[in-house]
PDB file of N, CA and C in Angstrom:
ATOM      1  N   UNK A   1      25.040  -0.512   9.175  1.00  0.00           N
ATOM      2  CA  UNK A   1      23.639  -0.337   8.834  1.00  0.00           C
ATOM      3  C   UNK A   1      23.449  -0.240   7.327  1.00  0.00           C
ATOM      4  N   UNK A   2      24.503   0.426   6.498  1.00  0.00           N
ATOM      5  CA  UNK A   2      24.103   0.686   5.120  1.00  0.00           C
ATOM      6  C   UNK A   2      24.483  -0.281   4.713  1.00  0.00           C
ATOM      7  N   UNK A   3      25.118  -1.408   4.988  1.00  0.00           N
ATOM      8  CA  UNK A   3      25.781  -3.021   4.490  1.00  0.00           C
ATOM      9  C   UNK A   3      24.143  -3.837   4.200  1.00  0.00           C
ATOM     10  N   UNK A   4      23.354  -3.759   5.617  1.00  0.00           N
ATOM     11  CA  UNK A   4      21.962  -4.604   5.659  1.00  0.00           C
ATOM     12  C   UNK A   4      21.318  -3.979   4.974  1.00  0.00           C
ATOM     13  N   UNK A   5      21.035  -2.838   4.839  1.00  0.00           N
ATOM     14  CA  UNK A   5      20.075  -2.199   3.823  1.00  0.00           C
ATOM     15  C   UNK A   5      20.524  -2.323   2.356  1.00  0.00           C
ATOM     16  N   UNK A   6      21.796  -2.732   1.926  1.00  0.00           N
ATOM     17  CA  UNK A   6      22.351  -3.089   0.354  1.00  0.00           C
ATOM     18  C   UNK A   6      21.952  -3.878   0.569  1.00  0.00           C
ATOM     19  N   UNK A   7      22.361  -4.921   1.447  1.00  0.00           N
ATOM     20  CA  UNK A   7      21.857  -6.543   1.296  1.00  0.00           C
ATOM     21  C   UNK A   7      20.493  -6.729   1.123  1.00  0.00           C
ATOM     22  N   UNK A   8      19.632  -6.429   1.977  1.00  0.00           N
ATOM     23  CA  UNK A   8      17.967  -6.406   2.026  1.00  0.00           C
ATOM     24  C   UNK A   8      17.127  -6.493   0.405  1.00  0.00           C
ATOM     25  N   UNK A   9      17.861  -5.097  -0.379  1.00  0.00           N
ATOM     26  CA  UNK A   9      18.041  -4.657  -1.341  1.00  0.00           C
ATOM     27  C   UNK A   9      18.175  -5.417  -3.029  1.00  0.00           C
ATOM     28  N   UNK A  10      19.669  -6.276  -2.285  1.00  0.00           N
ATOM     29  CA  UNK A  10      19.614  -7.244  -3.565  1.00  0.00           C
ATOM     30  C   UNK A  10      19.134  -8.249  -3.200  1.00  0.00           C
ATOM     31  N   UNK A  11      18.659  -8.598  -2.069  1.00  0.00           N
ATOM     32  CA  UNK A  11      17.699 -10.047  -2.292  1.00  0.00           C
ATOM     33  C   UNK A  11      16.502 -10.550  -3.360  1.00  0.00           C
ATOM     34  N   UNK A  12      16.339 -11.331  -4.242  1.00  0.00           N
ATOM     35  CA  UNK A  12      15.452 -11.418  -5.389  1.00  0.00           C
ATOM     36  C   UNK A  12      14.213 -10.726  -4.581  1.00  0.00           C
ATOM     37  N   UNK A  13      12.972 -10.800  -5.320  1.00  0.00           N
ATOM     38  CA  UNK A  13      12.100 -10.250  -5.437  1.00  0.00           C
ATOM     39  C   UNK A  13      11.161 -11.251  -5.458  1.00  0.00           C
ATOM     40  N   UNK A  14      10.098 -11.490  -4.564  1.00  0.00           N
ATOM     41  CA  UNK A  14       9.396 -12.221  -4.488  1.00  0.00           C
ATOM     42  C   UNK A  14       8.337 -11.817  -4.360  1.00  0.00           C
ATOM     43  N   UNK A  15       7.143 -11.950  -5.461  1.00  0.00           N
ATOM     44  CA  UNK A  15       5.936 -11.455  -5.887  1.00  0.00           C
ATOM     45  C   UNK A  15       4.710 -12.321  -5.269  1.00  0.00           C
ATOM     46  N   UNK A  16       4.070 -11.513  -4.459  1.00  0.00           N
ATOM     47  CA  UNK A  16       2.763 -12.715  -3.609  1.00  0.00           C
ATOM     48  C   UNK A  16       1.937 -13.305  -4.955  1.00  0.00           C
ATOM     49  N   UNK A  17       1.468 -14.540  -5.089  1.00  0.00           N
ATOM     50  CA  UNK A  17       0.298 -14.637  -6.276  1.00  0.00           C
ATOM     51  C   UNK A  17      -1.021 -14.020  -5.795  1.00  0.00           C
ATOM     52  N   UNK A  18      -1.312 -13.648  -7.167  1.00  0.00           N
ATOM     53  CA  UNK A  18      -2.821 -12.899  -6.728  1.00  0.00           C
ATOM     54  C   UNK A  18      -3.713 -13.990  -6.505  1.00  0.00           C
ATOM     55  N   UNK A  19      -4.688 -13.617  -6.401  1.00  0.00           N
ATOM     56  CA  UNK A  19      -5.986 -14.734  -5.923  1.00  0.00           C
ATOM     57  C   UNK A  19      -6.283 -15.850  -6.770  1.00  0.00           C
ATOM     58  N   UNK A  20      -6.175 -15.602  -7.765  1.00  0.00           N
ATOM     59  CA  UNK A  20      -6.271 -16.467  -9.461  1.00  0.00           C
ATOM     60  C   UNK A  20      -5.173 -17.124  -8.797  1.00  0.00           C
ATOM     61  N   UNK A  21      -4.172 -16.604  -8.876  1.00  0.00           N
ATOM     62  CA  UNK A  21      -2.917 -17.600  -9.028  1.00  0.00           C
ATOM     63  C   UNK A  21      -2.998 -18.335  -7.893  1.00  0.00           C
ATOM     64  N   UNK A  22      -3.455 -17.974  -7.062  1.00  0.00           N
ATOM     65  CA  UNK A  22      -3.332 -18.771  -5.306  1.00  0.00           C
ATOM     66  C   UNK A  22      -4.407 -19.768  -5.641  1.00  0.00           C
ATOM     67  N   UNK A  23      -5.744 -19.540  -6.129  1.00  0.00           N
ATOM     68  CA  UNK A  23      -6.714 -20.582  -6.024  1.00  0.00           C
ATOM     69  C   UNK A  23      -6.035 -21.621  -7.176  1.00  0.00           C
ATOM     70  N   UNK A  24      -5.721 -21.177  -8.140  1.00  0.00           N
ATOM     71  CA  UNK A  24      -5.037 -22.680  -9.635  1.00  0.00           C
ATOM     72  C   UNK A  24      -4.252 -23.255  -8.818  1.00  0.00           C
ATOM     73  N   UNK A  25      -2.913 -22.473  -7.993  1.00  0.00           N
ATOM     74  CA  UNK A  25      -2.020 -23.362  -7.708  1.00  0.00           C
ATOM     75  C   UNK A  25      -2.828 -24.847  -6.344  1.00  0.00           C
ATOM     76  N   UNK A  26      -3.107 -23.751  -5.808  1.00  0.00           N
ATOM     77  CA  UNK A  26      -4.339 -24.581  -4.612  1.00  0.00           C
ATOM     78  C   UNK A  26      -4.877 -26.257  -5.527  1.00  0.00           C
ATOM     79  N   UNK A  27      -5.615 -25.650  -6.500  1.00  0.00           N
ATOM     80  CA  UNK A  27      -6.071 -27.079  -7.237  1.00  0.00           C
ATOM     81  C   UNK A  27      -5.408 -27.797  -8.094  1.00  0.00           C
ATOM     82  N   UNK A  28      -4.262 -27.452  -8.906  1.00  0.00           N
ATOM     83  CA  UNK A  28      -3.100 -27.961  -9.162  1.00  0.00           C
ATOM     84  C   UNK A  28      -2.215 -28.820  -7.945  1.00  0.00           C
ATOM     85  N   UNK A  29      -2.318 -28.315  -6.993  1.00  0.00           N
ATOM     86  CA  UNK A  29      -1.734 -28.669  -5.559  1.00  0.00           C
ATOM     87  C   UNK A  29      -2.667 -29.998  -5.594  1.00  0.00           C
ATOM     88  N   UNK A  30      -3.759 -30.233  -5.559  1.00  0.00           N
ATOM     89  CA  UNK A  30      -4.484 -31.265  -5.147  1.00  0.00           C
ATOM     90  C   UNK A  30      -5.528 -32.042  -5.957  1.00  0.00           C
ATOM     91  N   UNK A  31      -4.630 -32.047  -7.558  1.00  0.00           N
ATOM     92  CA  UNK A  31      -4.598 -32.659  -8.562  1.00  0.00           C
ATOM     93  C   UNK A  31      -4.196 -34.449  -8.468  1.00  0.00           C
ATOM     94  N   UNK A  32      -4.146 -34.771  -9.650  1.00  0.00           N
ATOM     95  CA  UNK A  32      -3.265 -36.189  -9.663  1.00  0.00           C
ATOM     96  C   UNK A  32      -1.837 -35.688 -10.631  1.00  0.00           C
ATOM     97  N   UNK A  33      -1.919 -34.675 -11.013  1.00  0.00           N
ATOM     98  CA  UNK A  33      -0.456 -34.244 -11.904  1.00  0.00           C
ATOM     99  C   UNK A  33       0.302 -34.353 -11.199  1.00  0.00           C
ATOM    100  N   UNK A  34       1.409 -34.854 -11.561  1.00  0.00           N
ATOM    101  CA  UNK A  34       3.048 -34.817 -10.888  1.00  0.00           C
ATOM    102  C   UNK A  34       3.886 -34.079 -11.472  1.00  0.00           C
ATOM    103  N   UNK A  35       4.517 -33.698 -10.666  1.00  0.00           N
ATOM    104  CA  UNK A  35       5.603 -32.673 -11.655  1.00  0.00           C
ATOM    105  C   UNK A  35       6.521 -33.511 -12.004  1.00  0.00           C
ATOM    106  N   UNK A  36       6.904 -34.813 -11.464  1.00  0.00           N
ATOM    107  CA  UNK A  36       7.982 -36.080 -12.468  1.00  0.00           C
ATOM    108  C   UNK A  36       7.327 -35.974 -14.059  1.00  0.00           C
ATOM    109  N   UNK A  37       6.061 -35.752 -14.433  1.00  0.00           N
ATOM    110  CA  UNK A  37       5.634 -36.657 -15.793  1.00  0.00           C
ATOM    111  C   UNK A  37       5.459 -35.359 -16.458  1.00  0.00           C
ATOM    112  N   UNK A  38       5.832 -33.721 -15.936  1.00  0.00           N
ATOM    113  CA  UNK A  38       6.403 -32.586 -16.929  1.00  0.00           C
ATOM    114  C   UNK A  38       5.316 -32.406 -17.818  1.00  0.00           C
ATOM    115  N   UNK A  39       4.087 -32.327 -17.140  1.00  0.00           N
ATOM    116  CA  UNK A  39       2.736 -32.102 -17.694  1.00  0.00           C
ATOM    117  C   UNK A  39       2.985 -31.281 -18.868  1.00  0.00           C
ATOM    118  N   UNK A  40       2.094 -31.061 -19.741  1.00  0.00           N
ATOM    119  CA  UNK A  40       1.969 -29.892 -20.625  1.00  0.00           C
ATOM    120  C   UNK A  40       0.801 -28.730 -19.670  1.00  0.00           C
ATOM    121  N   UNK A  41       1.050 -27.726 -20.729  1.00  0.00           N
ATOM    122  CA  UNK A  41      -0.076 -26.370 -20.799  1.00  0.00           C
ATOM    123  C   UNK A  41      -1.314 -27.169 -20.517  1.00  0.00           C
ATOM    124  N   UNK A  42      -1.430 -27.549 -21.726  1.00  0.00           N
ATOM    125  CA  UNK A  42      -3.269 -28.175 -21.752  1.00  0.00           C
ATOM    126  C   UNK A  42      -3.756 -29.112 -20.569  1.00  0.00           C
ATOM    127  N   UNK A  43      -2.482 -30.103 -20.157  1.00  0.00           N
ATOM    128  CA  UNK A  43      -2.930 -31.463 -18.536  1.00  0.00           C
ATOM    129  C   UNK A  43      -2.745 -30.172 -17.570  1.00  0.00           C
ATOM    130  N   UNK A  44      -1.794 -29.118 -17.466  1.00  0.00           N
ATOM    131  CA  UNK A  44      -2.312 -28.561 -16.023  1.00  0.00           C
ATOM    132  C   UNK A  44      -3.730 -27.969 -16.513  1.00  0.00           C
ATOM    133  N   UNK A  45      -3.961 -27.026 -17.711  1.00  0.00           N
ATOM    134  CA  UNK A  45      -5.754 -26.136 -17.659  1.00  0.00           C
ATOM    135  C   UNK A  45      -6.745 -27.233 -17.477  1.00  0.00           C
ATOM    136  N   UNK A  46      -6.525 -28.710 -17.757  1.00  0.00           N
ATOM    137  CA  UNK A  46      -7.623 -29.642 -17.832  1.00  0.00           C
ATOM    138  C   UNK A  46      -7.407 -29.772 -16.227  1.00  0.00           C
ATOM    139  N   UNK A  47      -6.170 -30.411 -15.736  1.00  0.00           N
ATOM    140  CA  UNK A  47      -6.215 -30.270 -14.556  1.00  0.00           C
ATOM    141  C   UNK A  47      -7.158 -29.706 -13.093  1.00  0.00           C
ATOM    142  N   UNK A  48      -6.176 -28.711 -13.341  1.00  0.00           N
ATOM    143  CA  UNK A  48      -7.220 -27.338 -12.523  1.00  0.00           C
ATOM    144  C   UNK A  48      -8.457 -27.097 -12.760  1.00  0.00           C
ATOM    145  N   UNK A  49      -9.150 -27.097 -14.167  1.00  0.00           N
ATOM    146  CA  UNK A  49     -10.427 -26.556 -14.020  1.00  0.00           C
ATOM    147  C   UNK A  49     -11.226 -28.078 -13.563  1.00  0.00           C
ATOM    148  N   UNK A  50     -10.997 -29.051 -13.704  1.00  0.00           N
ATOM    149  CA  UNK A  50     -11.729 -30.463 -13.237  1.00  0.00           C
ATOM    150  C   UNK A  50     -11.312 -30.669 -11.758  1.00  0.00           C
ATOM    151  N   UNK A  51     -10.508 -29.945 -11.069  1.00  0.00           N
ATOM    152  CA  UNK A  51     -10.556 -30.324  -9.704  1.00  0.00           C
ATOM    153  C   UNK A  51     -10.994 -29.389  -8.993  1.00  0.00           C
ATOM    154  N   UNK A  52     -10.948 -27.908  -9.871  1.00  0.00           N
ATOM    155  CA  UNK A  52     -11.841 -26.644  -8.926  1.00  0.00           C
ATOM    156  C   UNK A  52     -13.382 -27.116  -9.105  1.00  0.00           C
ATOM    157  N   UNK A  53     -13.430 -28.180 -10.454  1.00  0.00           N
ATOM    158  CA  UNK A  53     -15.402 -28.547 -10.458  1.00  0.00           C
ATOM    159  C   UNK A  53     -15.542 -29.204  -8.942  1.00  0.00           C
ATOM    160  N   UNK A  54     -14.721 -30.603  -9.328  1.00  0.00           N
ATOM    161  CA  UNK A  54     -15.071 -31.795  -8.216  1.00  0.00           C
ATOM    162  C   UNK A  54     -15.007 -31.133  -6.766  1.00  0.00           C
ATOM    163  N   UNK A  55     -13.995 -30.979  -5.953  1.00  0.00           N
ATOM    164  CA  UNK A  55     -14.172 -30.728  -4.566  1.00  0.00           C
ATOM    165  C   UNK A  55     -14.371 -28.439  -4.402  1.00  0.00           C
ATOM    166  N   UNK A  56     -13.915 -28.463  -5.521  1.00  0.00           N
ATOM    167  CA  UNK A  56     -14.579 -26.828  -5.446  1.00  0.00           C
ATOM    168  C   UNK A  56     -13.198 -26.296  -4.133  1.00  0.00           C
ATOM    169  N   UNK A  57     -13.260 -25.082  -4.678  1.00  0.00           N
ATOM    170  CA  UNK A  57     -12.298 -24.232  -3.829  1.00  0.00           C
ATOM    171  C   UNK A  57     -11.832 -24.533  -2.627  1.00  0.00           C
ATOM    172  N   UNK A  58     -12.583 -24.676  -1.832  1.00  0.00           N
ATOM    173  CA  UNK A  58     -13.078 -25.376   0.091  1.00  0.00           C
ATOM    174  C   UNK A  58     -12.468 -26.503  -0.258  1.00  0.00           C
ATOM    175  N   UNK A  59     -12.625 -27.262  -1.099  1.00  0.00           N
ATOM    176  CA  UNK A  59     -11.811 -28.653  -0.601  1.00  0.00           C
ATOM    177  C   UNK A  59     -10.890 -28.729  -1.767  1.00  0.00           C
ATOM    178  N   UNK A  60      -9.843 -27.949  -2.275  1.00  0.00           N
ATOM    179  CA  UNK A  60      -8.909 -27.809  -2.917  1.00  0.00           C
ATOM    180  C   UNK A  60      -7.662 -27.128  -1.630  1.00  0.00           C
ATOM    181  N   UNK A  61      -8.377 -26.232  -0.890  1.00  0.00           N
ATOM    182  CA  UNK A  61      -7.584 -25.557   0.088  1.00  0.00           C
ATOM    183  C   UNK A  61      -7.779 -26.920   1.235  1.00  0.00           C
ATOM    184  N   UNK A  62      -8.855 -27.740   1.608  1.00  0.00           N
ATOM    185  CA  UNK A  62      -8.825 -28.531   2.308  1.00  0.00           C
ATOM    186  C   UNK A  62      -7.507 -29.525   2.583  1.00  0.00           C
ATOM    187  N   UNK A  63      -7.474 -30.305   1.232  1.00  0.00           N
ATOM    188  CA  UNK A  63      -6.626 -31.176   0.569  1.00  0.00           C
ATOM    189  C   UNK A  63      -5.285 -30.403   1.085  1.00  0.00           C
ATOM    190  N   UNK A  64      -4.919 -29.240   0.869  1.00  0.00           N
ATOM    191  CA  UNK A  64      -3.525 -28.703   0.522  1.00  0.00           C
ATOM    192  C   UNK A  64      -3.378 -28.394   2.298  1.00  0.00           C
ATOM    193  N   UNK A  65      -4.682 -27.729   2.849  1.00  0.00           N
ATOM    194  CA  UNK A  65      -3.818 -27.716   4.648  1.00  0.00           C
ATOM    195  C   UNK A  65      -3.468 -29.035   5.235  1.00  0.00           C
ATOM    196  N   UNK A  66      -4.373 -30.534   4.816  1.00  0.00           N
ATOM    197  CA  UNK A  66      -3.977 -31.523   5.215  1.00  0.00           C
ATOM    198  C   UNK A  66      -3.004 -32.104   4.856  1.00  0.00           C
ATOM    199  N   UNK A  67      -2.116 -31.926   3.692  1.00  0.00           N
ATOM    200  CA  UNK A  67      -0.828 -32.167   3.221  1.00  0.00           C
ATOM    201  C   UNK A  67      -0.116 -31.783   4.228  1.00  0.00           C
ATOM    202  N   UNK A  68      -0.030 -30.354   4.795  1.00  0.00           N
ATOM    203  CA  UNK A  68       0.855 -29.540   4.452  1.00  0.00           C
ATOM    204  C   UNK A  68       1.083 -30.148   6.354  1.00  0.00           C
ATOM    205  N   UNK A  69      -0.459 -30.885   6.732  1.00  0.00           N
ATOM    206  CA  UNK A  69      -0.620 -30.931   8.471  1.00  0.00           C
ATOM    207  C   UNK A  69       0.013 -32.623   8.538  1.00  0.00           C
ATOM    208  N   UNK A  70       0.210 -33.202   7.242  1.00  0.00           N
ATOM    209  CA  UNK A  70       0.764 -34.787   7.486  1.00  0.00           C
ATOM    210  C   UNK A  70       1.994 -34.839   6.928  1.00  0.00           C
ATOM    211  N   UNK A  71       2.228 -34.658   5.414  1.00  0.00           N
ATOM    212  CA  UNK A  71       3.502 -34.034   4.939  1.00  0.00           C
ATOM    213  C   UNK A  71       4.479 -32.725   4.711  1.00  0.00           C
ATOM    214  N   UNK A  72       4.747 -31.909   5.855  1.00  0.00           N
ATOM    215  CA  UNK A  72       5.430 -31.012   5.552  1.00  0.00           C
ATOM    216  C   UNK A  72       6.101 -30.402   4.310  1.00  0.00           C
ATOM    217  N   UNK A  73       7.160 -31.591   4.238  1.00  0.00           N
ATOM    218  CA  UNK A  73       8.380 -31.346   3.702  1.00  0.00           C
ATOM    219  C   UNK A  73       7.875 -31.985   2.291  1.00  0.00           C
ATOM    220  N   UNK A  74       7.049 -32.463   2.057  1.00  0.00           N
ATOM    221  CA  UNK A  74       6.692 -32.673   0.453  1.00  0.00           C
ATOM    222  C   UNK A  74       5.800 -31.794  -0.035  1.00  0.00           C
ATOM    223  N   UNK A  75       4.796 -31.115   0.741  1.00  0.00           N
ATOM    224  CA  UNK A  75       4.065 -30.501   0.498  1.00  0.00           C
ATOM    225  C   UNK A  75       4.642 -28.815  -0.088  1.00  0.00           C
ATOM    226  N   UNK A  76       5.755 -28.764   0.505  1.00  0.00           N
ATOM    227  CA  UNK A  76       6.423 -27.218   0.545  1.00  0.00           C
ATOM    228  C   UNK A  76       6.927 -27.779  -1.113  1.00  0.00           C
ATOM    229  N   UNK A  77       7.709 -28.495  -0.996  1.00  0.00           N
ATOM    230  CA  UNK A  77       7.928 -28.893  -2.280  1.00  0.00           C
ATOM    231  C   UNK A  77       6.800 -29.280  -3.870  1.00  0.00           C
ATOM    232  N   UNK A  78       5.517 -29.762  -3.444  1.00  0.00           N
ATOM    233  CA  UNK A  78       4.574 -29.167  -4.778  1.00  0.00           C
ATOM    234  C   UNK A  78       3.897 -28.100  -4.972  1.00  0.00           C
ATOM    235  N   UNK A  79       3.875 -27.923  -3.300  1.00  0.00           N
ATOM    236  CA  UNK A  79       3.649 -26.288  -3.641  1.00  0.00           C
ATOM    237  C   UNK A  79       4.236 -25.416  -4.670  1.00  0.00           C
ATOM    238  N   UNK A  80       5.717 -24.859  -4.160  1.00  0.00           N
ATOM    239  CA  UNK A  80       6.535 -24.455  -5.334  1.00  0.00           C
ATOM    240  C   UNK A  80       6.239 -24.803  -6.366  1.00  0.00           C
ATOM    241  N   UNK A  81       6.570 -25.918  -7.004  1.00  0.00           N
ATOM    242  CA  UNK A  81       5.944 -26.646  -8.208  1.00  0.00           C
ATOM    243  C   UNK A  81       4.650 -26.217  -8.399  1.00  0.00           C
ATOM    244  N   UNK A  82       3.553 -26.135  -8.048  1.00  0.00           N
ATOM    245  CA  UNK A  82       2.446 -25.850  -8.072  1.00  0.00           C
ATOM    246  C   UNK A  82       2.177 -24.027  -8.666  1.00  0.00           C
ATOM    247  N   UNK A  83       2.969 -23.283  -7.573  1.00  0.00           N
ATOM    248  CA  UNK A  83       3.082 -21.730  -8.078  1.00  0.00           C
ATOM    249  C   UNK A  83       3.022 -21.430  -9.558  1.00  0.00           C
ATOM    250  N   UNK A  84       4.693 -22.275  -9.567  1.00  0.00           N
ATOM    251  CA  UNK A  84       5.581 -21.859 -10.741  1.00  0.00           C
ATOM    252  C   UNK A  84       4.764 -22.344 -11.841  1.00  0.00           C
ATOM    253  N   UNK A  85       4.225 -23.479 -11.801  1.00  0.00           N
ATOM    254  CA  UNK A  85       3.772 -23.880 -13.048  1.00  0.00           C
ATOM    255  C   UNK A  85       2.437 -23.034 -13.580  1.00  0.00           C
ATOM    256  N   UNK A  86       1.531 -22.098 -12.307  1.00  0.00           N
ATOM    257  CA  UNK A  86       0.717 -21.917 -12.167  1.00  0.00           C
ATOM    258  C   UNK A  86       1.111 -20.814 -13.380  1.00  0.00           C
ATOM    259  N   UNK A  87       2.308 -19.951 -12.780  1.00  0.00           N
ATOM    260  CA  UNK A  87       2.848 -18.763 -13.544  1.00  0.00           C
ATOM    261  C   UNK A  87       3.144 -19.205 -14.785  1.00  0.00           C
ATOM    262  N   UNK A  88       3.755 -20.024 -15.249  1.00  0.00           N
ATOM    263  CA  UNK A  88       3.890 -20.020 -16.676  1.00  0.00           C
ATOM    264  C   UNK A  88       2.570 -20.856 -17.524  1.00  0.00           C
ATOM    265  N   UNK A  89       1.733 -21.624 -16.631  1.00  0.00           N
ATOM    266  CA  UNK A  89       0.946 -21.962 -17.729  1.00  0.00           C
ATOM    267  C   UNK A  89      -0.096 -20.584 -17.983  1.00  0.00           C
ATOM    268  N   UNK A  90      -0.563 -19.474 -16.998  1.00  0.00           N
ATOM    269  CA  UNK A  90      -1.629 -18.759 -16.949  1.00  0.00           C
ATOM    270  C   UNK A  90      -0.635 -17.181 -16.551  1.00  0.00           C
ATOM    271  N   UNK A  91      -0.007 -17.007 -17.589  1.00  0.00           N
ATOM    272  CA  UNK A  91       1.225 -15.944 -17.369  1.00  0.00           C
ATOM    273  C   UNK A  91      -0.096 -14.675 -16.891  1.00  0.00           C
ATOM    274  N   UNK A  92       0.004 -13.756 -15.928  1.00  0.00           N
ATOM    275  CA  UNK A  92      -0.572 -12.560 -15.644  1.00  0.00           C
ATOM    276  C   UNK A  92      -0.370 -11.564 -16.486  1.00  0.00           C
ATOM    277  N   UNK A  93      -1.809 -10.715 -17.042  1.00  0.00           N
ATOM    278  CA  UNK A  93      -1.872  -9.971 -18.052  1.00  0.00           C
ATOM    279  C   UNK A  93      -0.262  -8.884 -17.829  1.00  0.00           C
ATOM    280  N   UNK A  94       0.237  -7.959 -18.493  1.00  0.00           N
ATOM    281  CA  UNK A  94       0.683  -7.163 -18.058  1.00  0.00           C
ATOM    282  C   UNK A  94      -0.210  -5.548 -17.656  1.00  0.00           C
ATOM    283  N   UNK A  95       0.464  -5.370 -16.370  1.00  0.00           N
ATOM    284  CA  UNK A  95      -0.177  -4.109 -15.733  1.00  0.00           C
ATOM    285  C   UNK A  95       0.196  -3.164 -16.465  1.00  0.00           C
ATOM    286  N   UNK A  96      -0.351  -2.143 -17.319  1.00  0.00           N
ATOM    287  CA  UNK A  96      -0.290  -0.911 -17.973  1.00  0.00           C
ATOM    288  C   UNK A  96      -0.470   0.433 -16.798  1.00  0.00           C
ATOM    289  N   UNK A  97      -0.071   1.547 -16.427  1.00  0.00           N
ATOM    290  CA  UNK A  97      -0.593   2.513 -15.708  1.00  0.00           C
ATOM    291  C   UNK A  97      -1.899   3.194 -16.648  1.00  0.00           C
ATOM    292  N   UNK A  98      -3.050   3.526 -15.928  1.00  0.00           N
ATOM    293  CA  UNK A  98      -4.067   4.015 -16.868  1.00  0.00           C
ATOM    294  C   UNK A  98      -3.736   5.734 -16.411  1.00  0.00           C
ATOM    295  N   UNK A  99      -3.951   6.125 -17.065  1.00  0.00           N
ATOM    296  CA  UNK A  99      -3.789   7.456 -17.794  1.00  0.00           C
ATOM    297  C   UNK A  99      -5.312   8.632 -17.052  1.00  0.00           C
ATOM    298  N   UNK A 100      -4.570   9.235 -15.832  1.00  0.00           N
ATOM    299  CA  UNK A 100      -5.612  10.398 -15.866  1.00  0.00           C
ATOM    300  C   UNK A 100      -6.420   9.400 -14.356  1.00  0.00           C
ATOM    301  N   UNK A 101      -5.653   8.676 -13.673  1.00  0.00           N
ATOM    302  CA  UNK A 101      -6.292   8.251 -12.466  1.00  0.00           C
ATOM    303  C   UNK A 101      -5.273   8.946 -11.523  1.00  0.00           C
ATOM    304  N   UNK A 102      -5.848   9.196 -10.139  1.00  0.00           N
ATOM    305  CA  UNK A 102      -5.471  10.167  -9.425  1.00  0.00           C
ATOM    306  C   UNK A 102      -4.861   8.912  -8.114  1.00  0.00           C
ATOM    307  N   UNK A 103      -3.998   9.416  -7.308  1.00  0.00           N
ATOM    308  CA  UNK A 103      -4.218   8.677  -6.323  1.00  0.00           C
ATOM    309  C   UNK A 103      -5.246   8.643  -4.831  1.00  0.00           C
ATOM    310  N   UNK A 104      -5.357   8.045  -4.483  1.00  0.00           N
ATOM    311  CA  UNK A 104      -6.797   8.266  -3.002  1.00  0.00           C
ATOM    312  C   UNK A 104      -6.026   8.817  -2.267  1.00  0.00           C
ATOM    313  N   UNK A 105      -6.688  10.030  -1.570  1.00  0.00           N
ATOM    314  CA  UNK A 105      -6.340  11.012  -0.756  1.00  0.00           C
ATOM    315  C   UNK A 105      -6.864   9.923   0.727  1.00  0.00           C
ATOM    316  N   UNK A 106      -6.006  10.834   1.834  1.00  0.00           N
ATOM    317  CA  UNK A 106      -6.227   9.446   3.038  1.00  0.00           C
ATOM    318  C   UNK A 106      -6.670  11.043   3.547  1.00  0.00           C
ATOM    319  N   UNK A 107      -7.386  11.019   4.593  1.00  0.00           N
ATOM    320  CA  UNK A 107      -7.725  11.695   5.647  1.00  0.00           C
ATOM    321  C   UNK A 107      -6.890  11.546   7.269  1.00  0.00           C
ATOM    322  N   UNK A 108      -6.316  12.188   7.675  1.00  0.00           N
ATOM    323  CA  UNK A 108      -5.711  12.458   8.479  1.00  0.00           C
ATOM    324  C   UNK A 108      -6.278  12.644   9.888  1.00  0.00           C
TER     325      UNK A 108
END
């Protein structure tokens, strides 16, 4: 038992994207960028913000369930691509603890 719980333990760390990051990668996802042509910073922000205009959120997530319902196995693959790039072009502020906040009491 204490073998699976070390193991569990050192498995990397895998951070959900927050909503920002889920909706860019979403329209990055269903862009014309390829990750062969190693976009810059500026082709993914032009990217993303011209495809969240055109089909708007709803059909950015549209685009990406119908990939994902015709091409599986490519789709898992720009996805990733899609995340990662999401993370380094639009790095997340860093979280500071604020000072003098309490935690929420639960009722029992």
């Amino acid at each position: 038992m204490a073998e699976i719980l070390a193991t569990k333990r050192s498995l990397p760390r895998y951070e959900m994207p927050n909503a920002f990051e889920a909706i860019r990668a979403e329209a990055l996802f269903a862009s014309t960028l390829q990750p062969s042509r190693s976009p810059s910073p500026d082709q993914v922000r032009r990217a993303v913000a011209t495809t969240l205009r055109r089909p708007g959120i709803r059909g950015c997530a549209a685009q990406m369930a119908r990939e994902f319902g015709d091409h599986p196995d490519t789709a898992v693959a720009r996805m990733s691509w899609a995340l990662a790039t999401i993370k380094t072009v639009f790095p997340a502020p860093p979280t500071t603890p604020t000072a003098n906040v309490r935690p929420l009491a639960f009722a029992s």
